[in-house]
N, C-alpha and C. Protein backbone atom coordinates (compact mmCIF):
# COMPACT_ATOMS: atom_id res chain seq x y z
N UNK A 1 22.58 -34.58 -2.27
CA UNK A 1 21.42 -33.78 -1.88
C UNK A 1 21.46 -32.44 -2.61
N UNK A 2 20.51 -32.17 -3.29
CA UNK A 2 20.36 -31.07 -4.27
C UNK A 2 20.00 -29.90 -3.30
N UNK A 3 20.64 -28.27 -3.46
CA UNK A 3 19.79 -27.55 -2.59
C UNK A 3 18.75 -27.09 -3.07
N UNK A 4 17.82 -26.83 -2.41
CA UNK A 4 16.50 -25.79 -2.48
C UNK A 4 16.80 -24.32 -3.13
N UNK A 5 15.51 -24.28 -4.03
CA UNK A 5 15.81 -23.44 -4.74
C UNK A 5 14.94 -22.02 -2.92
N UNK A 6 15.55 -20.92 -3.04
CA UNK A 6 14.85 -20.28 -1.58
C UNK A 6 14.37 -19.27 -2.24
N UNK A 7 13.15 -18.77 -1.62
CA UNK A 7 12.53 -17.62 -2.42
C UNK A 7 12.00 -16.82 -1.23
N UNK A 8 12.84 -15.13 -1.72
CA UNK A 8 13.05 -14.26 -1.19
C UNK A 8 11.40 -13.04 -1.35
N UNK A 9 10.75 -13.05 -0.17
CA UNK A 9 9.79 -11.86 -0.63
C UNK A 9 10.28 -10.81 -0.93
N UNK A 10 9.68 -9.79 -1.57
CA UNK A 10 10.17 -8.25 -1.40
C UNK A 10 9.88 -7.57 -0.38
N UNK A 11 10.41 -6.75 0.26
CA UNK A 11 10.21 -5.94 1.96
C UNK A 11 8.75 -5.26 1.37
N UNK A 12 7.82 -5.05 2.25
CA UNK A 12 6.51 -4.61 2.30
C UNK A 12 7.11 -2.92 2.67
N UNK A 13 6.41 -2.37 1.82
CA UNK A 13 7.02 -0.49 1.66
C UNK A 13 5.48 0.10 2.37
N UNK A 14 5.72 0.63 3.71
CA UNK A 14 5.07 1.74 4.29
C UNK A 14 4.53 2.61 3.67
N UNK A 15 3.55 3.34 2.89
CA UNK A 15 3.35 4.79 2.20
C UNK A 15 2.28 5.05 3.01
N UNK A 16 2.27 5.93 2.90
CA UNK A 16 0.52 6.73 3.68
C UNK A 16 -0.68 6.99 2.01
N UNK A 17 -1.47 6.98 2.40
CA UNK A 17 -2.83 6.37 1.95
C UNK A 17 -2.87 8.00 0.33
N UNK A 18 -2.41 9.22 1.05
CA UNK A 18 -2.54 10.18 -0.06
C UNK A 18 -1.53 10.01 -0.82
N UNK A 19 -0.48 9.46 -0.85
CA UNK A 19 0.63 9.04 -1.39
C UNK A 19 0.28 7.99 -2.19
N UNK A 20 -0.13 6.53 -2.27
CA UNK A 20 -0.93 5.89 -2.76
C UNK A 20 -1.90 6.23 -3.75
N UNK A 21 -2.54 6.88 -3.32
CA UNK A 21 -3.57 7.33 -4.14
C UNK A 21 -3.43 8.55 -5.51
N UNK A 22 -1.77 8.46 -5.53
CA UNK A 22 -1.53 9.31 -6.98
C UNK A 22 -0.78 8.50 -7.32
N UNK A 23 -0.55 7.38 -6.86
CA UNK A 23 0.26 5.96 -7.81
C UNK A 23 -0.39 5.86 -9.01
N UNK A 24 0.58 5.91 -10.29
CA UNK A 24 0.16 5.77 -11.54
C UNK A 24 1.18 4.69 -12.15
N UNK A 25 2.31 4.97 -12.04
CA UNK A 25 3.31 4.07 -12.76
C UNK A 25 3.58 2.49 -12.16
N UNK A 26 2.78 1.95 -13.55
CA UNK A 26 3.38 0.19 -12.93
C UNK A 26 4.21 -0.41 -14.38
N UNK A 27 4.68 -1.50 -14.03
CA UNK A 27 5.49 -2.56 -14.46
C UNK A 27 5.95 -3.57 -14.01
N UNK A 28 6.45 -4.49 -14.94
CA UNK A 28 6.34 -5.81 -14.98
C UNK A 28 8.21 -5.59 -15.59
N UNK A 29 8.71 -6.56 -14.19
CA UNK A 29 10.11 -6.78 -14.08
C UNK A 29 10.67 -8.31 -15.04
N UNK A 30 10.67 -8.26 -16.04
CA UNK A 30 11.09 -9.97 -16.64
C UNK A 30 9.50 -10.13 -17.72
N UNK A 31 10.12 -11.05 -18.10
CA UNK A 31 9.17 -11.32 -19.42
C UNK A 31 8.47 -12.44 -19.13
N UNK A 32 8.58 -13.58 -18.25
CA UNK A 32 7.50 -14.52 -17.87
C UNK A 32 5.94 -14.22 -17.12
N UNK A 33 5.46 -15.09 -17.19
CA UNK A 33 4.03 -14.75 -16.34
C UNK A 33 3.93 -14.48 -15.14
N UNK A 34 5.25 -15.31 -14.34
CA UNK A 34 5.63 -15.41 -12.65
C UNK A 34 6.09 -13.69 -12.35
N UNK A 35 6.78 -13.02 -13.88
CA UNK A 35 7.45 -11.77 -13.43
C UNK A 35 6.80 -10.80 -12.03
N UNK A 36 7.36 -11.10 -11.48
CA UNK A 36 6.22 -9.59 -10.83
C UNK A 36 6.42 -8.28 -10.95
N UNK A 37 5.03 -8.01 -10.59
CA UNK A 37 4.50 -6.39 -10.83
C UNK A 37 4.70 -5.34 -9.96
N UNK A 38 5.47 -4.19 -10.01
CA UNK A 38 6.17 -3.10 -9.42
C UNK A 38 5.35 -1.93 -9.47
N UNK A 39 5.61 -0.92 -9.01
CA UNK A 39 5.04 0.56 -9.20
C UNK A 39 5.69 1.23 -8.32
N UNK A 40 6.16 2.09 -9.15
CA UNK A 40 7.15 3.26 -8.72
C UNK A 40 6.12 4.39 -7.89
N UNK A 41 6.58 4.96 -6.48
CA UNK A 41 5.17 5.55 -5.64
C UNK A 41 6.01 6.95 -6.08
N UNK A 42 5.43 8.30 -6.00
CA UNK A 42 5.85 9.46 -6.62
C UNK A 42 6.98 10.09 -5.72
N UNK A 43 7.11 9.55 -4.80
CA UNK A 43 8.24 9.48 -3.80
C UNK A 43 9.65 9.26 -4.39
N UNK A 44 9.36 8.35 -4.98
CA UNK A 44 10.65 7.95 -5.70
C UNK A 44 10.98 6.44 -5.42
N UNK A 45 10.15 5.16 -4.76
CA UNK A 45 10.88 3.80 -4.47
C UNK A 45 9.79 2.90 -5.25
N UNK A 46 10.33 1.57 -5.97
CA UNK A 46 9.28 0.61 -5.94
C UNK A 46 9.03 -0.15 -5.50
N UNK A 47 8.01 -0.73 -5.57
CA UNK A 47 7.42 -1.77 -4.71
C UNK A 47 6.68 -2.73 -5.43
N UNK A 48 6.25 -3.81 -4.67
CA UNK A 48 5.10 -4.91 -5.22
C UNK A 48 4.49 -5.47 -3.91
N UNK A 49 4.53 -5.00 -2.88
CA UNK A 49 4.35 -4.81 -1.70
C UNK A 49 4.32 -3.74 -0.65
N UNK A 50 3.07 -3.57 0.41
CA UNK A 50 3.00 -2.33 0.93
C UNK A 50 2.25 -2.94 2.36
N UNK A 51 2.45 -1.72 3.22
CA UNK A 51 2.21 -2.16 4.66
C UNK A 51 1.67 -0.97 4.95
N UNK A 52 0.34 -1.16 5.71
CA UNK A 52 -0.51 0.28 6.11
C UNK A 52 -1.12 -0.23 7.18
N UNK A 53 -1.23 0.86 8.08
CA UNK A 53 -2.24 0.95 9.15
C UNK A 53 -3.00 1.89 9.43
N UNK A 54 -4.02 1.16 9.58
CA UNK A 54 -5.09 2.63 9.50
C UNK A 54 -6.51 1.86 10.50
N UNK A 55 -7.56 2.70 10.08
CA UNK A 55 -8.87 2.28 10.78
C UNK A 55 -9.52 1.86 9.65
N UNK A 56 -10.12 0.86 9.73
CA UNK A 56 -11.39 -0.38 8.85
C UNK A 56 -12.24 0.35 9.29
N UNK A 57 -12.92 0.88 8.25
CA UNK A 57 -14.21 1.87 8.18
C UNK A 57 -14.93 1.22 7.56
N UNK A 58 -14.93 0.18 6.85
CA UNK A 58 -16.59 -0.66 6.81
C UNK A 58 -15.74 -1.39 5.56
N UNK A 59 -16.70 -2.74 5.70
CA UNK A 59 -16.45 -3.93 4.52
C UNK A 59 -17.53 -4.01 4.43
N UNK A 60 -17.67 -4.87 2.87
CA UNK A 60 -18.63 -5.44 2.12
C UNK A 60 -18.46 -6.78 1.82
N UNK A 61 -19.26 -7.62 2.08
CA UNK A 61 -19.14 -8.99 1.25
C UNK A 61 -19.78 -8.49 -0.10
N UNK A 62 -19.01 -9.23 -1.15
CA UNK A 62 -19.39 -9.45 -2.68
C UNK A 62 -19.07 -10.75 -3.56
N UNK A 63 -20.66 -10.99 -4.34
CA UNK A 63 -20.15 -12.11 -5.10
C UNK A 63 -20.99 -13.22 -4.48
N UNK A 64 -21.86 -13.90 -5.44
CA UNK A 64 -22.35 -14.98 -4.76
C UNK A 64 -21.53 -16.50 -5.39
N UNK A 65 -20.86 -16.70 -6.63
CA UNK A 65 -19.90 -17.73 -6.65
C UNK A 65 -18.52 -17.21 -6.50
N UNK A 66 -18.01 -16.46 -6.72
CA UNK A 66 -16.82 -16.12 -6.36
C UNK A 66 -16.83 -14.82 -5.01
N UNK A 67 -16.35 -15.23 -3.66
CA UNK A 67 -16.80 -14.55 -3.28
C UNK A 67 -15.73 -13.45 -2.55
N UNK A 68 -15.86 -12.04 -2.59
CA UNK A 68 -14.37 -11.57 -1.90
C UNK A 68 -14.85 -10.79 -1.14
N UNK A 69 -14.25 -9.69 -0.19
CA UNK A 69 -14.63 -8.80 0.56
C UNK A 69 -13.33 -7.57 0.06
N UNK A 70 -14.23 -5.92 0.15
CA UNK A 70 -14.04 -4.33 -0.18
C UNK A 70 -14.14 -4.28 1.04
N UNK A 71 -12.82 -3.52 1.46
CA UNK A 71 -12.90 -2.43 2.80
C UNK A 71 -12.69 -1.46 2.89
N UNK A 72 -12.48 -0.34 3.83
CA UNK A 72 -11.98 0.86 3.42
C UNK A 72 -10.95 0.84 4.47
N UNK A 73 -10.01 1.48 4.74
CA UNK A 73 -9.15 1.43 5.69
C UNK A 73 -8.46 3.18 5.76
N UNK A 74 -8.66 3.83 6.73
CA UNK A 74 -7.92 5.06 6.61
C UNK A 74 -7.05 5.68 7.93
N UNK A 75 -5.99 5.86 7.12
CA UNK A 75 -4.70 6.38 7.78
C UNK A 75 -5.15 7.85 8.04
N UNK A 76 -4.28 8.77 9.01
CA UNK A 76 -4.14 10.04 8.80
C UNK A 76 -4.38 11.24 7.61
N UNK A 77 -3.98 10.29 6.17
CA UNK A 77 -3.66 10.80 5.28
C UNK A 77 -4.87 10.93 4.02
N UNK A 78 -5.48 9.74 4.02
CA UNK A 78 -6.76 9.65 3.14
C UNK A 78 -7.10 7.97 3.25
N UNK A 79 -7.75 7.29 2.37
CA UNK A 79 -8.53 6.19 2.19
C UNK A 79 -7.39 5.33 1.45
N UNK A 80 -7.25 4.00 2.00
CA UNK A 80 -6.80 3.01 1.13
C UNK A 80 -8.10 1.90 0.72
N UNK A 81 -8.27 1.46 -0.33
CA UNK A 81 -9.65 0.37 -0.55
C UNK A 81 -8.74 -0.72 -0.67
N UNK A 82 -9.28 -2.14 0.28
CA UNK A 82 -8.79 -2.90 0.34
C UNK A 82 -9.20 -4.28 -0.50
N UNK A 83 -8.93 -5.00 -0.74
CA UNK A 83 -9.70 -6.42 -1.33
C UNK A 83 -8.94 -7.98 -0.87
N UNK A 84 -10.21 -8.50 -0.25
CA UNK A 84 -9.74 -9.58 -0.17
C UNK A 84 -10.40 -11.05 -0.78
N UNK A 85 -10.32 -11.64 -1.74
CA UNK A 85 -11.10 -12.62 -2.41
C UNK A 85 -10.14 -14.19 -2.28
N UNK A 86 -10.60 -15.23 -2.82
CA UNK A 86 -10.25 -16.68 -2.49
C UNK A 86 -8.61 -16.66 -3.35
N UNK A 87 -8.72 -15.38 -3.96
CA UNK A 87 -6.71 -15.77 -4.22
C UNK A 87 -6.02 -16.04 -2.80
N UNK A 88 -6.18 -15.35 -2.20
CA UNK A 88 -5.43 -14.89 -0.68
C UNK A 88 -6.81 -15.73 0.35
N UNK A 89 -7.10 -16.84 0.44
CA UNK A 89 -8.37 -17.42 1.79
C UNK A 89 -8.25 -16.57 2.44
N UNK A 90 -6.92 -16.81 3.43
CA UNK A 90 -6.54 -16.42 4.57
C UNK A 90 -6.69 -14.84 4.66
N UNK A 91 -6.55 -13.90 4.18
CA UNK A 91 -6.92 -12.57 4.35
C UNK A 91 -8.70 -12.06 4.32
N UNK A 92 -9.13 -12.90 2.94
CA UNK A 92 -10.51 -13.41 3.09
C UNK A 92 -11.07 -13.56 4.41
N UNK A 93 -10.77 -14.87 5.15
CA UNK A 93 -11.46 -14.98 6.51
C UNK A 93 -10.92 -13.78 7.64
N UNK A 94 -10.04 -13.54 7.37
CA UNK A 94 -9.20 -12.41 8.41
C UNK A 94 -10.20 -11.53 8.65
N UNK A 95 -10.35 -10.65 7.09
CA UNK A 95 -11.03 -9.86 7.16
C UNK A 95 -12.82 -9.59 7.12
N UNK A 96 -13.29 -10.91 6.70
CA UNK A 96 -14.36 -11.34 7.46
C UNK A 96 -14.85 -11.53 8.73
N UNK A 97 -14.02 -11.62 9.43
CA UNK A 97 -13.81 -11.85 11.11
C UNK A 97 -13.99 -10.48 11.70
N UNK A 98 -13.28 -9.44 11.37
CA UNK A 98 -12.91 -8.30 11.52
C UNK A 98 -14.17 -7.08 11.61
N UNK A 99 -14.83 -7.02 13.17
CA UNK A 99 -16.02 -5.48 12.80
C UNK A 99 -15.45 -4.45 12.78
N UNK A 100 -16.18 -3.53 11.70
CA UNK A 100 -15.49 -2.25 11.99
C UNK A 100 -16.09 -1.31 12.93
N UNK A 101 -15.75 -0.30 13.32
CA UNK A 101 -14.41 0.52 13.30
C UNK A 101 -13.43 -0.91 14.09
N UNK A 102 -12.31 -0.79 13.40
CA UNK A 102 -11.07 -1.69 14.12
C UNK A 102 -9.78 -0.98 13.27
N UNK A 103 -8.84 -1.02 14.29
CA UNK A 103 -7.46 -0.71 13.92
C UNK A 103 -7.02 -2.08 13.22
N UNK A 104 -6.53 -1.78 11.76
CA UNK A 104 -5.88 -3.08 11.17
C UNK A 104 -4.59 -2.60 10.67
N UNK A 105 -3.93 -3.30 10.74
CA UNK A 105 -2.56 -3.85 9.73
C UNK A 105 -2.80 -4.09 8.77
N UNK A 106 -2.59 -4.25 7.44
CA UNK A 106 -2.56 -4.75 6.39
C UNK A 106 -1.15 -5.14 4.95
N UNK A 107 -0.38 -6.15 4.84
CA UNK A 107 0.51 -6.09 4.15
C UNK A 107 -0.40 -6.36 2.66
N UNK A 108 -0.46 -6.15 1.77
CA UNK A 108 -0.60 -6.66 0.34
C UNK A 108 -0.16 -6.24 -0.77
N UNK A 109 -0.41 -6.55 -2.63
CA UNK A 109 0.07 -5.65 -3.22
C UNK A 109 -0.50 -4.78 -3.88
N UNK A 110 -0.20 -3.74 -4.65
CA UNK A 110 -0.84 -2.44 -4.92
C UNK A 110 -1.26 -2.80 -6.21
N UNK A 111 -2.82 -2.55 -6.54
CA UNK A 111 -3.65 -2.82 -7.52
C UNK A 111 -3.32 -1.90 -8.29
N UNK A 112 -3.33 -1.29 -9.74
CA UNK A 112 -3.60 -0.23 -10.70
C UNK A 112 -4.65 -0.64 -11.56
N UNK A 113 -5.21 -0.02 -11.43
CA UNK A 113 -6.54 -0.47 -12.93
C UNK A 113 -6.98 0.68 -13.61
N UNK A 114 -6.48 0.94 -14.78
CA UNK A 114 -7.46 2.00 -15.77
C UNK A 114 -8.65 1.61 -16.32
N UNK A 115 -9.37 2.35 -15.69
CA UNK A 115 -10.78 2.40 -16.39
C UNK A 115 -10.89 2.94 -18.25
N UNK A 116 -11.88 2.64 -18.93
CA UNK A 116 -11.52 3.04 -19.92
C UNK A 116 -11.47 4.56 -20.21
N UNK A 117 -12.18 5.35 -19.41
CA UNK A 117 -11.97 6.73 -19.39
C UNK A 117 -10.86 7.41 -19.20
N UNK A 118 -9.74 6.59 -18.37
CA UNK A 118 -8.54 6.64 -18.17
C UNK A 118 -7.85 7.40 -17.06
N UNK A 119 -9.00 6.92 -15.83
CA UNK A 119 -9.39 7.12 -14.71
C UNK A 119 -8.21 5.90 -14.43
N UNK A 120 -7.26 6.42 -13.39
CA UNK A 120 -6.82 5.05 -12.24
C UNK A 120 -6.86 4.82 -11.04
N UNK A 121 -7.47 3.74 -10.68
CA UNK A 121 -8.12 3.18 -9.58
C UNK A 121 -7.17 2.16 -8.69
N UNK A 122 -6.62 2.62 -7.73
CA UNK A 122 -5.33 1.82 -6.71
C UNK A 122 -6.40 1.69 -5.66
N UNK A 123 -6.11 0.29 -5.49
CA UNK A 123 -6.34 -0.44 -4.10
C UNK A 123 -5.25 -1.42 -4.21
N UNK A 124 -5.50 -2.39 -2.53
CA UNK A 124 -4.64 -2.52 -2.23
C UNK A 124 -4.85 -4.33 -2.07
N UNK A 125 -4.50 -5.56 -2.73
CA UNK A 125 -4.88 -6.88 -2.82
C UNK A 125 -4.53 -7.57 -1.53
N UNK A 126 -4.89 -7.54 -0.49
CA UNK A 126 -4.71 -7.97 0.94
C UNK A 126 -4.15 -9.42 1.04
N UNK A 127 -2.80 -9.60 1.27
CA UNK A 127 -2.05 -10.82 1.72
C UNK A 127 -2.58 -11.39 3.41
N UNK A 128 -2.61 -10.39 4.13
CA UNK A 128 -3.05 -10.38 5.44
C UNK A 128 -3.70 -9.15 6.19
N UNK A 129 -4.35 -9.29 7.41
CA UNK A 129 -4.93 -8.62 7.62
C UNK A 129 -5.06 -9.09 9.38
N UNK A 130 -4.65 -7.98 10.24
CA UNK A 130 -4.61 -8.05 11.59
C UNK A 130 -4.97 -6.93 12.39
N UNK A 131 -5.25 -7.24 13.68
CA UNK A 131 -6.33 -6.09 14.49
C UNK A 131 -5.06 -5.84 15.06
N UNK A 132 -4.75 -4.48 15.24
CA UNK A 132 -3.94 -3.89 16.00
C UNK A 132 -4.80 -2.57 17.13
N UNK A 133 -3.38 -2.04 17.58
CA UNK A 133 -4.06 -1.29 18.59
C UNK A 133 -3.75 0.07 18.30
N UNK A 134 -4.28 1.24 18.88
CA UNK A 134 -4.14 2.63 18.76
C UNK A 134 -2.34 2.83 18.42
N UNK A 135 -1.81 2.60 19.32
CA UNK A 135 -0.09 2.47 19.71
C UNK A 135 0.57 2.17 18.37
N UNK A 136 0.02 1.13 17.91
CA UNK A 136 0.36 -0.03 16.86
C UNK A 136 0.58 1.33 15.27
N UNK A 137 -0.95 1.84 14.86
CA UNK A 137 -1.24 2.64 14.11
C UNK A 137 -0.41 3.83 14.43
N UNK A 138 0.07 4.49 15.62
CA UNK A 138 0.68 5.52 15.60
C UNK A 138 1.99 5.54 15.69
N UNK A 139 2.91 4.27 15.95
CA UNK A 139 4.01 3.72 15.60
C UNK A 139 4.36 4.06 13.80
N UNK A 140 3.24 3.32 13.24
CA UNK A 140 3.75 3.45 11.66
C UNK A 140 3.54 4.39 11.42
N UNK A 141 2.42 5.48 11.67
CA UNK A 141 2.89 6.90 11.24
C UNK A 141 3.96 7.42 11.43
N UNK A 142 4.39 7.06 12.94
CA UNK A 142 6.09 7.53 12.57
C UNK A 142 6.90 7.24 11.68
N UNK A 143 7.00 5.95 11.45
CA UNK A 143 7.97 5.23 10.59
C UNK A 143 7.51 5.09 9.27
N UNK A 144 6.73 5.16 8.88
CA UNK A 144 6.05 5.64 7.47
C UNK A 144 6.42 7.18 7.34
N UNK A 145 6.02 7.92 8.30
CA UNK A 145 7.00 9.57 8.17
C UNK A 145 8.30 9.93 7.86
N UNK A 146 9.41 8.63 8.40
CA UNK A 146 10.44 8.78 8.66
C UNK A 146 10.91 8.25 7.25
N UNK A 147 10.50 7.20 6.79
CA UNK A 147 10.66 6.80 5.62
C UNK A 147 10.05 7.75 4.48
N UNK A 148 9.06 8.41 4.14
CA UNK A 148 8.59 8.71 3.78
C UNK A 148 9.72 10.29 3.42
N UNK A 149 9.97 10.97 4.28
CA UNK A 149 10.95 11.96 4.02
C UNK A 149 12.43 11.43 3.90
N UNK A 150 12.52 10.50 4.08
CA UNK A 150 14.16 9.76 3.56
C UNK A 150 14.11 9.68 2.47
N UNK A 151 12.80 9.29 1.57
CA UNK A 151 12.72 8.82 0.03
C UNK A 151 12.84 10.37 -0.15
N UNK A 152 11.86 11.00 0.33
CA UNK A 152 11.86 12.48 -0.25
C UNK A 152 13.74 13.60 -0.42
N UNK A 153 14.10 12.74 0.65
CA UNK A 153 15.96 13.39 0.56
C UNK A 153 16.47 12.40 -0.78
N UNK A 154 15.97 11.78 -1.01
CA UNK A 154 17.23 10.50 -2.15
C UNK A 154 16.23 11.01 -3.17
N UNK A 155 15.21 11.91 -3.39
CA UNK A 155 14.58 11.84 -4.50
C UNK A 155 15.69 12.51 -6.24
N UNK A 156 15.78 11.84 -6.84
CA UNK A 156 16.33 12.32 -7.79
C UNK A 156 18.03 11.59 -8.13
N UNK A 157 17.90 10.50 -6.68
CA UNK A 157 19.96 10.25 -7.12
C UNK A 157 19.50 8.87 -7.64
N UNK A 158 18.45 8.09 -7.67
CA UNK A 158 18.64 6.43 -8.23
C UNK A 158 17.47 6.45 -9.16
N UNK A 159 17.82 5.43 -9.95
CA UNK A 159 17.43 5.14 -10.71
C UNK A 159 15.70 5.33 -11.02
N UNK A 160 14.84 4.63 -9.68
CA UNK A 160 13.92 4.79 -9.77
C UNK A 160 12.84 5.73 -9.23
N UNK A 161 14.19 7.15 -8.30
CA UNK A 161 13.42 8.42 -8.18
C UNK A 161 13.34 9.26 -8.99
N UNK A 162 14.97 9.27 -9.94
CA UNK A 162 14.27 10.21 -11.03
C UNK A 162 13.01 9.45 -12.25
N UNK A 163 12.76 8.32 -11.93
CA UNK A 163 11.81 7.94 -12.90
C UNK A 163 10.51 8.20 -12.26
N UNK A 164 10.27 8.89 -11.13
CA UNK A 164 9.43 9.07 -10.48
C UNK A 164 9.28 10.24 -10.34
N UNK A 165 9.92 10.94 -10.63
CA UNK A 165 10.38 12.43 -10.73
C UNK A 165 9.29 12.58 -12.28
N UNK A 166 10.04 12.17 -13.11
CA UNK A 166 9.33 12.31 -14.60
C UNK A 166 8.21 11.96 -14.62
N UNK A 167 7.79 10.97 -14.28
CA UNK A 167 6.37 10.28 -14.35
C UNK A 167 5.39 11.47 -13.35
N UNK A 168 5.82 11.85 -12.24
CA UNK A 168 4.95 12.20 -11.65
C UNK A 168 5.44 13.79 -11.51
N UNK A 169 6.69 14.67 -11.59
CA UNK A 169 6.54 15.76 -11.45
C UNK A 169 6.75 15.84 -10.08
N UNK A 170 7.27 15.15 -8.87
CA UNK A 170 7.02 14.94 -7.79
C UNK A 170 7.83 16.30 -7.10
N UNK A 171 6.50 16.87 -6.29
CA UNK A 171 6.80 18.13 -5.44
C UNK A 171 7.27 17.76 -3.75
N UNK A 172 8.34 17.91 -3.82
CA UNK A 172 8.86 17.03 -2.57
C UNK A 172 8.27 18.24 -1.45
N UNK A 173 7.93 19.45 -1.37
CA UNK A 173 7.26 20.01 -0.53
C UNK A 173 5.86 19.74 0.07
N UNK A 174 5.07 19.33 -1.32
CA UNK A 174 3.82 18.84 -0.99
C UNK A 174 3.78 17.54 0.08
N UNK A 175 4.54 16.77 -0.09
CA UNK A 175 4.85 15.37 0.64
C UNK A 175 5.22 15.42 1.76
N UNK A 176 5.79 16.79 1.74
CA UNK A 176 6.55 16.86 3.38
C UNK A 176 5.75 17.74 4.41
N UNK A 177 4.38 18.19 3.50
CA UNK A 177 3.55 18.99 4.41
C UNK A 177 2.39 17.62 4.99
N UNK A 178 2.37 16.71 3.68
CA UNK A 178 1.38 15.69 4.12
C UNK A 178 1.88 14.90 5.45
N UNK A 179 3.25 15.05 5.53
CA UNK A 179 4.15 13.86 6.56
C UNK A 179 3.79 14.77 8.11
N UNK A 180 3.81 16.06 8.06
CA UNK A 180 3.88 16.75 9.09
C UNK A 180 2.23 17.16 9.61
N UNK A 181 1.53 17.08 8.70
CA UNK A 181 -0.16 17.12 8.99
C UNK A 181 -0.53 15.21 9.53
N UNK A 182 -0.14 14.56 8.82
CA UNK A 182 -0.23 13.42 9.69
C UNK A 182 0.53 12.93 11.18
N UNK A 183 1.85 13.34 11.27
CA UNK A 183 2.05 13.45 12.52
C UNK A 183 1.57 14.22 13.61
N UNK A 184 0.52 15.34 12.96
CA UNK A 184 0.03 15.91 14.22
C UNK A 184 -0.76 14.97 14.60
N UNK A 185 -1.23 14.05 13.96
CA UNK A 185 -2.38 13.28 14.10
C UNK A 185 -2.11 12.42 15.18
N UNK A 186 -0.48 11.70 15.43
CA UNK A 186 0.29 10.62 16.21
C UNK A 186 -0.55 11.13 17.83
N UNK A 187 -0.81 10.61 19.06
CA UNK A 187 -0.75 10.44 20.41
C UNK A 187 0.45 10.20 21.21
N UNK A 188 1.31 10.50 21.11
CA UNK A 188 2.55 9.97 21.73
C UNK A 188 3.36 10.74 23.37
């Protein structure tokens, strides 16, 4: 009996939505097509996977043969744009199902796209998509906080904070005022 080859996801990385939204640096780990795609967040960790909670502030259906759905989803911190199309069904109908205003979950991975002006545009490619509750959303602000200033203490000792350091210049003060303006936000 031959074993199974087992395949390991990557852990889904917490960031808050203004953090996200100065993601610039991506790459591609291995030289095949399967390689997957990373991006170093200015924090200092990478990822190819991310986990947010916030409020669904309105979707769009788009597309009359291919068809996907744009949402907006916002944390404490600013706007994540979400997408869900027939790569992922299942997030598709999720988030079709879904009226807004609703508290969602969302795991997926982090889009980069340069425009040709050389404008970059991060959203977020929705694996799943679930209704949570007030509690739920103010849970991960903690733990997105908590993480969020842990990266900010290791910034500069591994490999891929000082490359995040360079790429982005990263002002670990600025980050730690965003962590503490969003926790005022928590109910607890």
């Amino acid at each position: 009996m031959r074993p199974q080859a087992t395949f390991e996801r990557e852990p889904a990385r917490r960031i808050f939505a203004s953090e996200f939204r100065e993601t610039r640096y991506q790459f591609k780990e291995g030289d095949d097509e399967k390689s997957p795609n990373y991006v170093i967040f200015p924090t200092g960790i990478r990822s190819n996977r991310i986990f947010v909670v916030g409020t669904l502030t309105e979707k769009q259906r788009q597309g009359d043969q291919n068809i996907f759905y744009r949402g907006r989803v916002i944390d404490p911190t600013g706007t994540f744009f979400i997408m869900a199309g027939s790569y992922r069904p299942e997030a598709m109908q999720q988030l079709a199902r879904i009226e807004a205003p609703a508290f969602v979950a969302v795991v997926g991975k982090p889009n980069l796209f340069v425009t040709q002006e050389g404008n970059c545009l991060v959203s977020v490619n929705a694996e799943s998509i679930t209704v949570v509750d007030r509690e739920t959303r103010d849970l991960w602000v903690l733990d997105t906080a908590r993480e969020t200033l842990d990266r900010l203490d290791a910034l500069g000792t591994t490999g891929d904070s000082r490359k995040a350091q360079e790429e982005y210049g990263t002002q670990p003060e600025v980050y730690r005022k965003i962590v503490y303006d969003a926790l005022s936000q928590v109910q607890m």
